[in-house]
C-alpha atoms as a PDB file:
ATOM      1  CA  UNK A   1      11.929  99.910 205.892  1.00  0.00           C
ATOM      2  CA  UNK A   2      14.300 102.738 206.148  1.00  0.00           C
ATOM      3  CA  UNK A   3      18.040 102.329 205.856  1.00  0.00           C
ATOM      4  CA  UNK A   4      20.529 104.166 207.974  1.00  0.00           C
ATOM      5  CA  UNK A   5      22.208 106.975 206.000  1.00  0.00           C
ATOM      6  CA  UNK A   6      25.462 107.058 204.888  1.00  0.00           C
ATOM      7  CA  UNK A   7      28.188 107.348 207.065  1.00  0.00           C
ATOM      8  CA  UNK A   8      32.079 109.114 206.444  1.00  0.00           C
ATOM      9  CA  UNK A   9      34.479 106.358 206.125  1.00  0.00           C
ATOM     10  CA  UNK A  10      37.198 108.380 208.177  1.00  0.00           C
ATOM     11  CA  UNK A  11      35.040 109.350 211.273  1.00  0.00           C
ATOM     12  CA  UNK A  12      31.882 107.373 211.312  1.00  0.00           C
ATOM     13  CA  UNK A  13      29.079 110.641 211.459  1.00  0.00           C
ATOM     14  CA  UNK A  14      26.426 110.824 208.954  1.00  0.00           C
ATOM     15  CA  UNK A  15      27.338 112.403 206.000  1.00  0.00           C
ATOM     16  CA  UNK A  16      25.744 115.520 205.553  1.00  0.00           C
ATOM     17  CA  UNK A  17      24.990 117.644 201.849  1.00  0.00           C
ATOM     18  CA  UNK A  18      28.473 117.794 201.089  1.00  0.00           C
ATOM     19  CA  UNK A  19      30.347 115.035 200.064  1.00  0.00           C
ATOM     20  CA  UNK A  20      34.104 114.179 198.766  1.00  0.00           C
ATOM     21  CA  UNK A  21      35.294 111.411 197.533  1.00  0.00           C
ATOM     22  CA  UNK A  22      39.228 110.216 198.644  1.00  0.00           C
ATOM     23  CA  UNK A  23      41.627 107.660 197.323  1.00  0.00           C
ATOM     24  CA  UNK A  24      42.550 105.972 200.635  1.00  0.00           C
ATOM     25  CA  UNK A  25      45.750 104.914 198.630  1.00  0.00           C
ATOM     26  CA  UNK A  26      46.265 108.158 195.976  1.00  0.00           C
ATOM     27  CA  UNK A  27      46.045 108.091 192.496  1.00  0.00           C
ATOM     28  CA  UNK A  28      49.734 109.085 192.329  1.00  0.00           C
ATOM     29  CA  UNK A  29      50.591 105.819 194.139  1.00  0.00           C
ATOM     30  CA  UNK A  30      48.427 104.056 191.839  1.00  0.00           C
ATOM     31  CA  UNK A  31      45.443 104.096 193.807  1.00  0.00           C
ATOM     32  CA  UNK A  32      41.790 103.917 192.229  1.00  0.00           C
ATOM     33  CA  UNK A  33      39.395 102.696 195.216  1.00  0.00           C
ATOM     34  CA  UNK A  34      37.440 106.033 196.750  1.00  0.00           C
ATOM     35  CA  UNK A  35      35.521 106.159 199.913  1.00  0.00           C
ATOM     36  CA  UNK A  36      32.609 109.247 201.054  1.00  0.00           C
ATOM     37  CA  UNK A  37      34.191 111.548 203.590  1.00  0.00           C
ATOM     38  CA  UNK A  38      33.090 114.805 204.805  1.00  0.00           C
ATOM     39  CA  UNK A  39      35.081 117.813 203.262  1.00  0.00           C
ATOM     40  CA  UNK A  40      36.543 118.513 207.252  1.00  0.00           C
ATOM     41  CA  UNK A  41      37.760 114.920 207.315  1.00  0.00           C
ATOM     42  CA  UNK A  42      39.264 114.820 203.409  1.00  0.00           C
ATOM     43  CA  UNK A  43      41.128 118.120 204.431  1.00  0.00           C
ATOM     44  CA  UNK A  44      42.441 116.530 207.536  1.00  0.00           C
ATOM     45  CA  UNK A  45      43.890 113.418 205.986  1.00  0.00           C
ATOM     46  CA  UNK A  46      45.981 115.665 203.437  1.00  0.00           C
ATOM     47  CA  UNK A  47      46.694 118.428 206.386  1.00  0.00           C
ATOM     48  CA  UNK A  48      48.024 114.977 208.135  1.00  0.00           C
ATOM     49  CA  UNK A  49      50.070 112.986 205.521  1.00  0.00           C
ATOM     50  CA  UNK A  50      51.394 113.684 202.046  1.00  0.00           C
ATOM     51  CA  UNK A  51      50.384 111.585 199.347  1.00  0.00           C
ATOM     52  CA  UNK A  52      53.739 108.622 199.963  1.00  0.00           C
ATOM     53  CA  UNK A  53      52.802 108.099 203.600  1.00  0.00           C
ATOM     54  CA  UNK A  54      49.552 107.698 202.854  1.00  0.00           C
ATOM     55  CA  UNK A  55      50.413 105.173 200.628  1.00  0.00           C
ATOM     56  CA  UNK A  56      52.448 103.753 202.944  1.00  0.00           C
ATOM     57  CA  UNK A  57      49.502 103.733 205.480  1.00  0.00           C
ATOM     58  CA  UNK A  58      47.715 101.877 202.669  1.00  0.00           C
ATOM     59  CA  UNK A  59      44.303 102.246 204.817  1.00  0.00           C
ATOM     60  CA  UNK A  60      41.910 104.122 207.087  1.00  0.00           C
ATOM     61  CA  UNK A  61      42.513 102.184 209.987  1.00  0.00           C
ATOM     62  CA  UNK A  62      46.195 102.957 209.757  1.00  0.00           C
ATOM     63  CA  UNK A  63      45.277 106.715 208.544  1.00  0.00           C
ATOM     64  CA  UNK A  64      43.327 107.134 211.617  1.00  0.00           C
ATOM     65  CA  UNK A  65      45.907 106.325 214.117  1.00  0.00           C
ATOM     66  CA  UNK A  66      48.061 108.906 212.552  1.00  0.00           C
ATOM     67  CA  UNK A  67      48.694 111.112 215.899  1.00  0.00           C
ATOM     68  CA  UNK A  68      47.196 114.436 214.762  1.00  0.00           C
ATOM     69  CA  UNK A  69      44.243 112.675 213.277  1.00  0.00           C
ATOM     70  CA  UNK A  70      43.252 110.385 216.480  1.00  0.00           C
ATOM     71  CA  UNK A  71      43.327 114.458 218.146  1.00  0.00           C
ATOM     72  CA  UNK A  72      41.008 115.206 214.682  1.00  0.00           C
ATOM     73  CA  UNK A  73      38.946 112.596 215.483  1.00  0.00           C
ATOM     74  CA  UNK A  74      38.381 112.300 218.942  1.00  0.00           C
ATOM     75  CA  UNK A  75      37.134 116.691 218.454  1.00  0.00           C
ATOM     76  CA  UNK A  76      35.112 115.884 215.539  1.00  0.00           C
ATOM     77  CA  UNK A  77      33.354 113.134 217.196  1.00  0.00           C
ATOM     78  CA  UNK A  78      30.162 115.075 218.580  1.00  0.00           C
ATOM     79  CA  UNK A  79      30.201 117.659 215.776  1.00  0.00           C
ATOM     80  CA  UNK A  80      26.961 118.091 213.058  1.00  0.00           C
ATOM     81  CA  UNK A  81      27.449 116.719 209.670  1.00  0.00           C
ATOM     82  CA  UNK A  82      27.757 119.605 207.937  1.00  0.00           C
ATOM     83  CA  UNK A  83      29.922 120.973 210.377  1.00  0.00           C
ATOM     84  CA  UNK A  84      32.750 123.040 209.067  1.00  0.00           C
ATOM     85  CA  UNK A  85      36.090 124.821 210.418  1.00  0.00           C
ATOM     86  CA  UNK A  86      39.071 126.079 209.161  1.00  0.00           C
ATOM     87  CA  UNK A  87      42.034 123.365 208.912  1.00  0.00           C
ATOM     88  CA  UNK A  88      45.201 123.498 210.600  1.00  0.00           C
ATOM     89  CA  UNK A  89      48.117 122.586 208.062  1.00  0.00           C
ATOM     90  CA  UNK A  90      50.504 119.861 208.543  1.00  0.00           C
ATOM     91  CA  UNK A  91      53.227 121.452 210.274  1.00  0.00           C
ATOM     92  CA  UNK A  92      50.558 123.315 212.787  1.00  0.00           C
ATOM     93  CA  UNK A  93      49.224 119.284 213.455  1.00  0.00           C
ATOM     94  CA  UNK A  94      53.020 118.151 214.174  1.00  0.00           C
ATOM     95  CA  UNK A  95      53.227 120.857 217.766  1.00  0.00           C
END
């Protein structure tokens, strides 16, 4: 019986050989809970959001409908799992 791989808790795709780990609420907001992500996706959430709005967010579901990362999301959606480009910074994400 085979088991479907593991997914990226931000986008959904298969994780691929690399894998971070995020604090959805971080550690500086006294987060400990970590989820896998894919290092495009982790760089995306902190290109997004500093650390107090996402603990304000408090989860992925309310990460995700951050404007710039629906965009992020929708483009990563057909992309390989290893799949890698360079990420735009917060104030590039905000035009």
């Amino acid at each position: 019986m085979s088991t479907a791989p593991p997914t990226c808790a931000l986008c959904g795709r298969p994780l691929g050989t690399r894998v971070e780990w995020h604090h959805v609420i971080p550690r500086s907001e006294g987060g400990t809970g970590t989820v896998p992500l894919h290092p495009i996706c982790h760089r995306a959430i902190h290109a997004a959001a500093d650390n107090a709005a996402l603990a304000r967010a408090g989860t992925l579901d309310a990460i995700r409908d951050l404007p710039s990362l629906s965009r992020f999301l929708r483009w990563i959606a057909d992309k390989p799992a290893d799949f890698h480009a360079p990420t735009r910074h917060r104030r590039d994400m905000l035009q």
